[in-house]
PDB file of N, CA and C in Angstrom:
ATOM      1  N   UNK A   1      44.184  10.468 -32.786  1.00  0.00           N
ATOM      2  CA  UNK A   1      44.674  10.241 -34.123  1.00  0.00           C
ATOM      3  C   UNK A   1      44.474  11.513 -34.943  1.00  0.00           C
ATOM      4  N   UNK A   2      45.687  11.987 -35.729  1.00  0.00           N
ATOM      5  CA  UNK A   2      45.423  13.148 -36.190  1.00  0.00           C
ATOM      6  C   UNK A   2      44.228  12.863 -37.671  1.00  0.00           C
ATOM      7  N   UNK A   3      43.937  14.067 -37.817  1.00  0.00           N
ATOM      8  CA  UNK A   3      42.490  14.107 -39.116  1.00  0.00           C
ATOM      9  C   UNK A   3      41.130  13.725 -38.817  1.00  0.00           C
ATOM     10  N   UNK A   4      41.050  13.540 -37.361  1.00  0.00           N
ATOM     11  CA  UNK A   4      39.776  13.147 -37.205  1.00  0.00           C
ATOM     12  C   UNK A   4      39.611  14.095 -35.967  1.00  0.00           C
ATOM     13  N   UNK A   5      37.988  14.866 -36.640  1.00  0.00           N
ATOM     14  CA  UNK A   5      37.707  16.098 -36.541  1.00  0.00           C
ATOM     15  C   UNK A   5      36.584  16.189 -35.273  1.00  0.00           C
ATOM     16  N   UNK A   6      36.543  14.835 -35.039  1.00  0.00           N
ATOM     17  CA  UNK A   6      35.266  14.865 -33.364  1.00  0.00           C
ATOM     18  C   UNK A   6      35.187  13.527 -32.854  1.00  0.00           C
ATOM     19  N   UNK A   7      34.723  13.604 -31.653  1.00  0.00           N
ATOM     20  CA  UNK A   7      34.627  11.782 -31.379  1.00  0.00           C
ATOM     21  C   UNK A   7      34.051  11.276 -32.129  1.00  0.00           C
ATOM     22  N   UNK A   8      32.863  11.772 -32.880  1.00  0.00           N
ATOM     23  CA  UNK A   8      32.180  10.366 -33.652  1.00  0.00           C
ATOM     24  C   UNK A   8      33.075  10.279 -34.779  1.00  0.00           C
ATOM     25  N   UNK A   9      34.076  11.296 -35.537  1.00  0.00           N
ATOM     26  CA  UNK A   9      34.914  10.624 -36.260  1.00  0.00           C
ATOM     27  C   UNK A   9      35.771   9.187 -35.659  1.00  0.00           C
ATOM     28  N   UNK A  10      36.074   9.445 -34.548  1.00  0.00           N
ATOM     29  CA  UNK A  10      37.330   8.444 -33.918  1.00  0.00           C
ATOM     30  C   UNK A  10      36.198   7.347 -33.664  1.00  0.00           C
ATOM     31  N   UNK A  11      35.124   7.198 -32.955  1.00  0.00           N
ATOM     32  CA  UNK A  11      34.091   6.109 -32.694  1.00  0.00           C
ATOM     33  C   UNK A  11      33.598   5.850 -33.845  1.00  0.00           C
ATOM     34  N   UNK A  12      33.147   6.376 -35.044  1.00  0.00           N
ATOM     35  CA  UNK A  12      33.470   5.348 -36.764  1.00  0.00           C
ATOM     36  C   UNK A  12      34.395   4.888 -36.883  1.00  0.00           C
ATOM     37  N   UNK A  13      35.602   5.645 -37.207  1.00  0.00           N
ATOM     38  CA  UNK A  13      36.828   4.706 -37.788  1.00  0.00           C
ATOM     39  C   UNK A  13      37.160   3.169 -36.753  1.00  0.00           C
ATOM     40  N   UNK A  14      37.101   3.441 -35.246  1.00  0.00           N
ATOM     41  CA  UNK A  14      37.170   2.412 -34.685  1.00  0.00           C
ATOM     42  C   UNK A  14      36.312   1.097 -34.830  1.00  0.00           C
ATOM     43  N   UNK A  15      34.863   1.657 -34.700  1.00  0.00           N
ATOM     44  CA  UNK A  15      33.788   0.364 -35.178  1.00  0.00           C
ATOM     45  C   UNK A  15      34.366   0.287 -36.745  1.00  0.00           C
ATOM     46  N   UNK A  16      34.454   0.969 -37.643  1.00  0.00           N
ATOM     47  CA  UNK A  16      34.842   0.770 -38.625  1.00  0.00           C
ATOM     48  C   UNK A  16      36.148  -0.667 -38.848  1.00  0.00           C
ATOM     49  N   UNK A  17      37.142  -0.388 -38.066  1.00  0.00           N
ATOM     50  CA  UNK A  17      37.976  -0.820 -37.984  1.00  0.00           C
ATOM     51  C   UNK A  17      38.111  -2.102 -37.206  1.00  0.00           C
ATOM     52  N   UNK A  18      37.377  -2.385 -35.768  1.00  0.00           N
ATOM     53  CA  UNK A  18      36.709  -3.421 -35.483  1.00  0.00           C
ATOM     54  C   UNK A  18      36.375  -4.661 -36.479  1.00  0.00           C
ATOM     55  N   UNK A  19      35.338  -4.027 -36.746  1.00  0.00           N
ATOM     56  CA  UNK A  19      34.682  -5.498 -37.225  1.00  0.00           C
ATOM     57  C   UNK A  19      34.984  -5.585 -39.200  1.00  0.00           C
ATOM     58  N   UNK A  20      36.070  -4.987 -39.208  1.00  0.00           N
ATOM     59  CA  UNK A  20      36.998  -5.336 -40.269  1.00  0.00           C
ATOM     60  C   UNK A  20      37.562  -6.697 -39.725  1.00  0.00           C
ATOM     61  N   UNK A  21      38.564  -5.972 -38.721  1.00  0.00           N
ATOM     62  CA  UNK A  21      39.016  -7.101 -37.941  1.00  0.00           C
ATOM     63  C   UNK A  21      38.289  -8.207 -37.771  1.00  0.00           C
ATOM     64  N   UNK A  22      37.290  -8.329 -37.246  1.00  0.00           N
ATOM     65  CA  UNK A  22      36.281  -9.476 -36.887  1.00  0.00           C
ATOM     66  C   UNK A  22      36.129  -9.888 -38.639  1.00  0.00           C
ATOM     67  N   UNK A  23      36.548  -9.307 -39.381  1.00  0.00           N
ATOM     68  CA  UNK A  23      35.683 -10.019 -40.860  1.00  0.00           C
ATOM     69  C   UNK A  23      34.513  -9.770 -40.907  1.00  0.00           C
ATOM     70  N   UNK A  24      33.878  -9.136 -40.230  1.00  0.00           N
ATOM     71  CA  UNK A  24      32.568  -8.678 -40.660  1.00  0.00           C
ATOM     72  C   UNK A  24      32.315  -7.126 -41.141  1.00  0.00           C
ATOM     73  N   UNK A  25      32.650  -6.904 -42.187  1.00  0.00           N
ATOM     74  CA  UNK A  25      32.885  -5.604 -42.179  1.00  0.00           C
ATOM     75  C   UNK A  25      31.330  -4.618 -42.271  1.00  0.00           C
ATOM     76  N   UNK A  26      31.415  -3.557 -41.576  1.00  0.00           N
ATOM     77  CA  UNK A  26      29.928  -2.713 -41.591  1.00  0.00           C
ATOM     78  C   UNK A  26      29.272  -1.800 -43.006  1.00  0.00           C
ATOM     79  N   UNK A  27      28.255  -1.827 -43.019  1.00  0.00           N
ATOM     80  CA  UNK A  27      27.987  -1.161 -44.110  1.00  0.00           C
ATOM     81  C   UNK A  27      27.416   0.118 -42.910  1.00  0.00           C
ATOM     82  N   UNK A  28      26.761   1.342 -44.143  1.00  0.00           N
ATOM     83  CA  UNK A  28      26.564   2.412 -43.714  1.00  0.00           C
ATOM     84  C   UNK A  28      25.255   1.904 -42.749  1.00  0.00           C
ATOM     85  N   UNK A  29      24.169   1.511 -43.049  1.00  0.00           N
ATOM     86  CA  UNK A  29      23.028   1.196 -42.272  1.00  0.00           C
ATOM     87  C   UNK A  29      23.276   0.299 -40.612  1.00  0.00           C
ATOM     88  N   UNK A  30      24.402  -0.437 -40.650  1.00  0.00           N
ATOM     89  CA  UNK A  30      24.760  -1.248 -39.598  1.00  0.00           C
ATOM     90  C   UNK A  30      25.583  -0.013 -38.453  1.00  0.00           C
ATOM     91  N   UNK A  31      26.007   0.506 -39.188  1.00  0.00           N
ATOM     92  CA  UNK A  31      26.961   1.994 -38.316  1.00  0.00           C
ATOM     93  C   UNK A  31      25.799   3.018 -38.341  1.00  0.00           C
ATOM     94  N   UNK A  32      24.551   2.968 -38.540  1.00  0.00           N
ATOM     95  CA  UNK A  32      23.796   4.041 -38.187  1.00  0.00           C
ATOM     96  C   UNK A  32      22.302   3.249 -36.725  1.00  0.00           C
ATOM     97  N   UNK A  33      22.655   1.906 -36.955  1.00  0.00           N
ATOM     98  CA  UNK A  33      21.909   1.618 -35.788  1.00  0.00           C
ATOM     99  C   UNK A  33      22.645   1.272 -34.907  1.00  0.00           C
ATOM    100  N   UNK A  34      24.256   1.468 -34.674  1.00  0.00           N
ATOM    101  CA  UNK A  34      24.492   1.604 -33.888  1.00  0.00           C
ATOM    102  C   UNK A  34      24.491   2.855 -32.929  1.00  0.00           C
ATOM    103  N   UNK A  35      24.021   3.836 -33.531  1.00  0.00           N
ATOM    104  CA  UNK A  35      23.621   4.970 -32.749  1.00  0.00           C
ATOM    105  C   UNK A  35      24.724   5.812 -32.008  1.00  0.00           C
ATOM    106  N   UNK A  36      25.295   6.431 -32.821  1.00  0.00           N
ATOM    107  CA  UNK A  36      27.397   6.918 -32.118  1.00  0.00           C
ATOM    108  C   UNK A  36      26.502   8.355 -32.583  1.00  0.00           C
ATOM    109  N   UNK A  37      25.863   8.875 -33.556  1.00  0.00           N
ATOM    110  CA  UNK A  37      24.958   9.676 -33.490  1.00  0.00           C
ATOM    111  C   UNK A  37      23.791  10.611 -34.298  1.00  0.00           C
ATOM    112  N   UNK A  38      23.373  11.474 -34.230  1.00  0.00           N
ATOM    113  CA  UNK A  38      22.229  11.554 -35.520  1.00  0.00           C
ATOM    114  C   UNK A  38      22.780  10.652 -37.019  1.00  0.00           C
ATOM    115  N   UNK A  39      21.194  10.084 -37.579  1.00  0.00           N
ATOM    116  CA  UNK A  39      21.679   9.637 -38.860  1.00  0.00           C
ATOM    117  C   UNK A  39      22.337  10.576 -39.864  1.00  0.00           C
ATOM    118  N   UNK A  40      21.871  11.815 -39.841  1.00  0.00           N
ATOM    119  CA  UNK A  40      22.799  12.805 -40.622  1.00  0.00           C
ATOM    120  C   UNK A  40      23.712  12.912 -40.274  1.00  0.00           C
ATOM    121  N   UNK A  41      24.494  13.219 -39.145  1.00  0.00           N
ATOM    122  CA  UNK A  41      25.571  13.347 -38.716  1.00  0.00           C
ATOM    123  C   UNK A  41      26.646  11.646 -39.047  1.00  0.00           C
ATOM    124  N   UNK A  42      26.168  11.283 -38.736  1.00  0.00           N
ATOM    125  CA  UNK A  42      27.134   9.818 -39.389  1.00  0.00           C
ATOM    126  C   UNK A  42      26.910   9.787 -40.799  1.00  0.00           C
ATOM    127  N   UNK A  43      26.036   9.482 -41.545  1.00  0.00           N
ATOM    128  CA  UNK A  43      26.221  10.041 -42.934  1.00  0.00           C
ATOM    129  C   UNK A  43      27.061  11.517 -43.432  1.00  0.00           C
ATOM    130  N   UNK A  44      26.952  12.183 -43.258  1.00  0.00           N
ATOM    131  CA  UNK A  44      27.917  13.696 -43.117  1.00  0.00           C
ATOM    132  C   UNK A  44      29.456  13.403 -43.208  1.00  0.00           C
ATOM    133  N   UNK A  45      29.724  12.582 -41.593  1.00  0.00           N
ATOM    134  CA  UNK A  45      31.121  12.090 -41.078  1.00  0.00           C
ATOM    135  C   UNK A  45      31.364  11.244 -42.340  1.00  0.00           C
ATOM    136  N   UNK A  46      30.933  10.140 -41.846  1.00  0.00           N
ATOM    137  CA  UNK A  46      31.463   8.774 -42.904  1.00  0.00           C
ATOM    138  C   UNK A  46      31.848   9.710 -44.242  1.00  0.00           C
ATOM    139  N   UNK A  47      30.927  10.433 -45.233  1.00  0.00           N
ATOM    140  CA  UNK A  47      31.257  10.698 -46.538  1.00  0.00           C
ATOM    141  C   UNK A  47      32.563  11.496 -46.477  1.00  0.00           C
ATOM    142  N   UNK A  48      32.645  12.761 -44.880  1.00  0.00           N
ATOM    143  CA  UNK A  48      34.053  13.188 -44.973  1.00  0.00           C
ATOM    144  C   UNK A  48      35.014  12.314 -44.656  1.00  0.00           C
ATOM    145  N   UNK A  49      35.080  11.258 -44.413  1.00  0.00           N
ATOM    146  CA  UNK A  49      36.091  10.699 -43.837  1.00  0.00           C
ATOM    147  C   UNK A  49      36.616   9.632 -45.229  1.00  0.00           C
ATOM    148  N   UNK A  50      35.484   9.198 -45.755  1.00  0.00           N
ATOM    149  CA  UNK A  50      35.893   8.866 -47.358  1.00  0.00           C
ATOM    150  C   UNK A  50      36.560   9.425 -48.308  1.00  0.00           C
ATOM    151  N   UNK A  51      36.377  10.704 -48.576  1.00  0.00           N
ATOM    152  CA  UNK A  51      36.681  11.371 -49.253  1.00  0.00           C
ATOM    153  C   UNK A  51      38.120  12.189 -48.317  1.00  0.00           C
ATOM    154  N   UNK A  52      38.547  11.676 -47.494  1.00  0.00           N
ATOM    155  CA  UNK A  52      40.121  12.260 -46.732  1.00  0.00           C
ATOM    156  C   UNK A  52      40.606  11.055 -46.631  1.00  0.00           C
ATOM    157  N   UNK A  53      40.431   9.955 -47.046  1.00  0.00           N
ATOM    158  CA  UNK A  53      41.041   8.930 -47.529  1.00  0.00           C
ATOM    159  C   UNK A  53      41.215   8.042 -46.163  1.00  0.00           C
ATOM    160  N   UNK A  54      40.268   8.363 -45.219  1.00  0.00           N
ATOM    161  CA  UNK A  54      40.282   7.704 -43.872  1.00  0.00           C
ATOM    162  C   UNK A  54      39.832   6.462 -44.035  1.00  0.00           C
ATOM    163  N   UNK A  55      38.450   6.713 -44.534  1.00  0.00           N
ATOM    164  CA  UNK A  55      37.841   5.027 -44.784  1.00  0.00           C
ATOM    165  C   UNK A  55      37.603   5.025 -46.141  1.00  0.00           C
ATOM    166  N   UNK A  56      37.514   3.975 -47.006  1.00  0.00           N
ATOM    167  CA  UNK A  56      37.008   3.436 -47.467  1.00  0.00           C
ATOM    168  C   UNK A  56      35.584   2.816 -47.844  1.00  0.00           C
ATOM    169  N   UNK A  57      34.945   2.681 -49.145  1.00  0.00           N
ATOM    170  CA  UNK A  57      33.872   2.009 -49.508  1.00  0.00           C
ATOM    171  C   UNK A  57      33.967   1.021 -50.843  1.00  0.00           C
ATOM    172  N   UNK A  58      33.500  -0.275 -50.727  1.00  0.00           N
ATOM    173  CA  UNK A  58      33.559  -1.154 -51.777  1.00  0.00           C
ATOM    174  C   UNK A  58      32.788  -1.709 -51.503  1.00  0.00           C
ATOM    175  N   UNK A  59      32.248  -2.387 -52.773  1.00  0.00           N
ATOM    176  CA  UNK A  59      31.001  -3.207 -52.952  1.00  0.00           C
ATOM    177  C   UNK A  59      31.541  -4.558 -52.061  1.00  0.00           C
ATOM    178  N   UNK A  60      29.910  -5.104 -51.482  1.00  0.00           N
ATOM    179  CA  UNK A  60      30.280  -6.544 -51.257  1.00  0.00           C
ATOM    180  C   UNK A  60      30.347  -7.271 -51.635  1.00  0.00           C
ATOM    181  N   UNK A  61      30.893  -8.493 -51.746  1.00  0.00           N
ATOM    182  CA  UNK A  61      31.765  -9.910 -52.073  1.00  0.00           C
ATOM    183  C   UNK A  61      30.524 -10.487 -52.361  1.00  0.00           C
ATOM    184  N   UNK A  62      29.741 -10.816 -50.980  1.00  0.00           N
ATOM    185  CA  UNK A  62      28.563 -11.678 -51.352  1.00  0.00           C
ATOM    186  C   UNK A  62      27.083 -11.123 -51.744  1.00  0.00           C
ATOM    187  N   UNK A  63      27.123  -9.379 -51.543  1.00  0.00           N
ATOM    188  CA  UNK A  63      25.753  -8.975 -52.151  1.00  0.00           C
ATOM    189  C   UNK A  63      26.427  -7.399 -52.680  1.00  0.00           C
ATOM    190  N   UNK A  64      26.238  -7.783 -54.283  1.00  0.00           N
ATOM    191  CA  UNK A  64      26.721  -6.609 -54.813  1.00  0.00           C
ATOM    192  C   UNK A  64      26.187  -5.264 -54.840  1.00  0.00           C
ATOM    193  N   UNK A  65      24.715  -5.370 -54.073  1.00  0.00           N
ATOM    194  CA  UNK A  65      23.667  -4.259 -53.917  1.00  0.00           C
ATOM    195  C   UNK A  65      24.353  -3.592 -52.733  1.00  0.00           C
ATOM    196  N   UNK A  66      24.808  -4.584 -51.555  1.00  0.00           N
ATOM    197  CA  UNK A  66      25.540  -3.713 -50.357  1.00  0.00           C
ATOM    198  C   UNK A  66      26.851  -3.279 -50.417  1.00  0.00           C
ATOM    199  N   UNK A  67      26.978  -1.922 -49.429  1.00  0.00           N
ATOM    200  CA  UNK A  67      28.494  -1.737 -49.664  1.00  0.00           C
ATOM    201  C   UNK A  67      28.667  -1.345 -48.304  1.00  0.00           C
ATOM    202  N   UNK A  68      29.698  -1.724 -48.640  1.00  0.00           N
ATOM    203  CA  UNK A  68      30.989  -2.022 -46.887  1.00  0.00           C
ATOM    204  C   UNK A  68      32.019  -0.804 -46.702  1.00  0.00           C
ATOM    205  N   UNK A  69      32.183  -0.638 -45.474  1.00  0.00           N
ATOM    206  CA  UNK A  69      32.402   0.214 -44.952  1.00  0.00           C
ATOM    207  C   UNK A  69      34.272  -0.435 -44.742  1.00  0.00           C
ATOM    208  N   UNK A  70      35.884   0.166 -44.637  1.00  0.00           N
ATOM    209  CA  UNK A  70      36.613  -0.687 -44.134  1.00  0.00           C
ATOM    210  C   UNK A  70      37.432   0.951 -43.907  1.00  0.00           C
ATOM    211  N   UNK A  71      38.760   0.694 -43.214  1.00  0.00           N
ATOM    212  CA  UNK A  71      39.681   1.630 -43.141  1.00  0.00           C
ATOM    213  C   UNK A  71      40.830   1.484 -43.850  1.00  0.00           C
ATOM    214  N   UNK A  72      41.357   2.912 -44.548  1.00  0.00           N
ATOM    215  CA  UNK A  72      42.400   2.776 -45.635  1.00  0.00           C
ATOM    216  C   UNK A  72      43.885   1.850 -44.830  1.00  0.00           C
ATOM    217  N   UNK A  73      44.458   1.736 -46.015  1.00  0.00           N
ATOM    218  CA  UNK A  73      46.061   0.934 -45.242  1.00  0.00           C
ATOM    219  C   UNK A  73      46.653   1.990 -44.670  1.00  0.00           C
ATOM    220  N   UNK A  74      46.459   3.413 -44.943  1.00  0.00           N
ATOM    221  CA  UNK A  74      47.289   4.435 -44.119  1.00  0.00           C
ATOM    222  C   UNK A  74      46.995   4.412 -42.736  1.00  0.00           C
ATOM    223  N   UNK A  75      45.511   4.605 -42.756  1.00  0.00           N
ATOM    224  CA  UNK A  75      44.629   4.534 -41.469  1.00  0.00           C
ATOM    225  C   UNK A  75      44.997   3.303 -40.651  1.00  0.00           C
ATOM    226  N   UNK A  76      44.573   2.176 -41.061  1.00  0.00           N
ATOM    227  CA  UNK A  76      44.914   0.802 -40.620  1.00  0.00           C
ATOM    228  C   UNK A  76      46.636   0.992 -39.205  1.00  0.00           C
ATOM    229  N   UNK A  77      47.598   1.593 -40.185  1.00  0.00           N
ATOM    230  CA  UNK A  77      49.094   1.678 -40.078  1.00  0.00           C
ATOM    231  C   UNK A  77      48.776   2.347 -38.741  1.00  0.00           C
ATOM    232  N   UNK A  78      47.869   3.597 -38.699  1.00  0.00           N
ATOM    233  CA  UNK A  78      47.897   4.989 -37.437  1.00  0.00           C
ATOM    234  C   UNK A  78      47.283   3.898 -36.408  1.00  0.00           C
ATOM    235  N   UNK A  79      46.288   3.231 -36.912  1.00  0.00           N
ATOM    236  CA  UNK A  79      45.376   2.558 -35.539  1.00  0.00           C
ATOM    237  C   UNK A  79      46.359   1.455 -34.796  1.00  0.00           C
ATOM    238  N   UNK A  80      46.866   0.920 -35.599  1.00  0.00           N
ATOM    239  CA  UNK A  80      47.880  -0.575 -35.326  1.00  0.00           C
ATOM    240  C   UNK A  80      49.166   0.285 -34.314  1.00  0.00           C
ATOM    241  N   UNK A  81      49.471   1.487 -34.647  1.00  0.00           N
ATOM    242  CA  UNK A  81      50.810   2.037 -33.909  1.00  0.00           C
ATOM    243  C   UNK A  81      50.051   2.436 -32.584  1.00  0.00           C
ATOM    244  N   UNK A  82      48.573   3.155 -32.842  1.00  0.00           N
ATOM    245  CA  UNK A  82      47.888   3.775 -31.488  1.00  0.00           C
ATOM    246  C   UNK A  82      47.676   2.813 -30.288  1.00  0.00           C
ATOM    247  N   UNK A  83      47.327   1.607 -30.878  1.00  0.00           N
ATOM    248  CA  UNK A  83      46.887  -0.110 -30.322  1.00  0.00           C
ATOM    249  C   UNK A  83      48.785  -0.292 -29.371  1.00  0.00           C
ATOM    250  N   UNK A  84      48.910  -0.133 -30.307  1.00  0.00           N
ATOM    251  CA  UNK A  84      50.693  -0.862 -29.113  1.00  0.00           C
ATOM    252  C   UNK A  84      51.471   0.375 -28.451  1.00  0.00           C
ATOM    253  N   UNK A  85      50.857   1.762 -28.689  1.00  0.00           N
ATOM    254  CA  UNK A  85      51.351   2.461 -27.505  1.00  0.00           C
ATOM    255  C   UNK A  85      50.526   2.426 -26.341  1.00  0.00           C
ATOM    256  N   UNK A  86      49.339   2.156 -25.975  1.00  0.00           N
ATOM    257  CA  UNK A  86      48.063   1.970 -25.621  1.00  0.00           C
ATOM    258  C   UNK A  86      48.439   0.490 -24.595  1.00  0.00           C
ATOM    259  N   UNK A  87      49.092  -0.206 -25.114  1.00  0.00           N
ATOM    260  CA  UNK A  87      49.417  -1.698 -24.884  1.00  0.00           C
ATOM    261  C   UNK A  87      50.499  -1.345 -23.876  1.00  0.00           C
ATOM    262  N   UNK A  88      51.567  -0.555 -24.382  1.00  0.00           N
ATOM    263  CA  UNK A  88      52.962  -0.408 -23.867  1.00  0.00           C
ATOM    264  C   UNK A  88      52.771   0.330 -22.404  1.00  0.00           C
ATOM    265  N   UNK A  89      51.857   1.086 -22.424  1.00  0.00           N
ATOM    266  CA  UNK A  89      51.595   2.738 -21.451  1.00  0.00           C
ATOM    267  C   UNK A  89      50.801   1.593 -20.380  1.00  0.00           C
ATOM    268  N   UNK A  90      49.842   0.818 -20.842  1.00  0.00           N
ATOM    269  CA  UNK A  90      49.431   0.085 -19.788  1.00  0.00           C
ATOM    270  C   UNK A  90      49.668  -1.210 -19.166  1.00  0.00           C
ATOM    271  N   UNK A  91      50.433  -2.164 -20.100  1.00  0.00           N
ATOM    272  CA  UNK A  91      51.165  -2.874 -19.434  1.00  0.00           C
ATOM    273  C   UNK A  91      52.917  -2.012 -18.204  1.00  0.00           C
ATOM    274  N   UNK A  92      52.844  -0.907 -18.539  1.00  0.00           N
ATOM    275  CA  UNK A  92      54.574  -0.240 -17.731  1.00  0.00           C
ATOM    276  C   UNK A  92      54.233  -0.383 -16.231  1.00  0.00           C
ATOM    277  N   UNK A  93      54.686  -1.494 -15.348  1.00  0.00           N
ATOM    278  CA  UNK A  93      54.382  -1.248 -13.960  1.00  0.00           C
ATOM    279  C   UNK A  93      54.947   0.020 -13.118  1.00  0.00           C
ATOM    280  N   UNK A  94      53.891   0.157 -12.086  1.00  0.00           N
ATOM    281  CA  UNK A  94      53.424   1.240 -11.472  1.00  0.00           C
ATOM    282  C   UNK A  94      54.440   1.864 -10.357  1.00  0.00           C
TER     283      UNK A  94
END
């Protein structure tokens, strides 16, 4: 996906994007024990990737002290097209 500058960019936006999907969306502390890599380095990423309009941050619904992690509708659009070429390339018999 273009704009994303290393794997742990692409392995955030995906967990990112995940458990959007699932409705559970991650905050910064839940994406740092998942361990994709140093806590600085995912703090670092995540804030560039906010600020390039990759992901997103908003307060939560049910605790206004936490904030959630989600991916923009542009982003959303790149992952959803990457998902069904991905689909297409591996369902094409052999």
């Amino acid at each position: 996906m273009p704009h994303l500058r290393s794997h742990e960019d692409f392995d955030i936006v995906i967990e990112v994007g995940y458990h959007e999907d699932m409705e559970k969306p991650l905050t910064l502390k839940c994406l740092l024990l998942m361990e994709i890599s140093s806590a600085t380095t995912v703090q670092r990423r995540v804030h560039a990737l906010v600020e390039a309009g990759i992901l997103t941050r908003s307060r939560s619904a049910s605790d206004r002290r936490s904030v959630e992690l989600g991916v923009s509708g542009q982003t959303r659009k790149l992952i959803d097209r990457y998902v069904k070429m991905l689909h297409t390339h591996i369902s094409k018999p052999a």
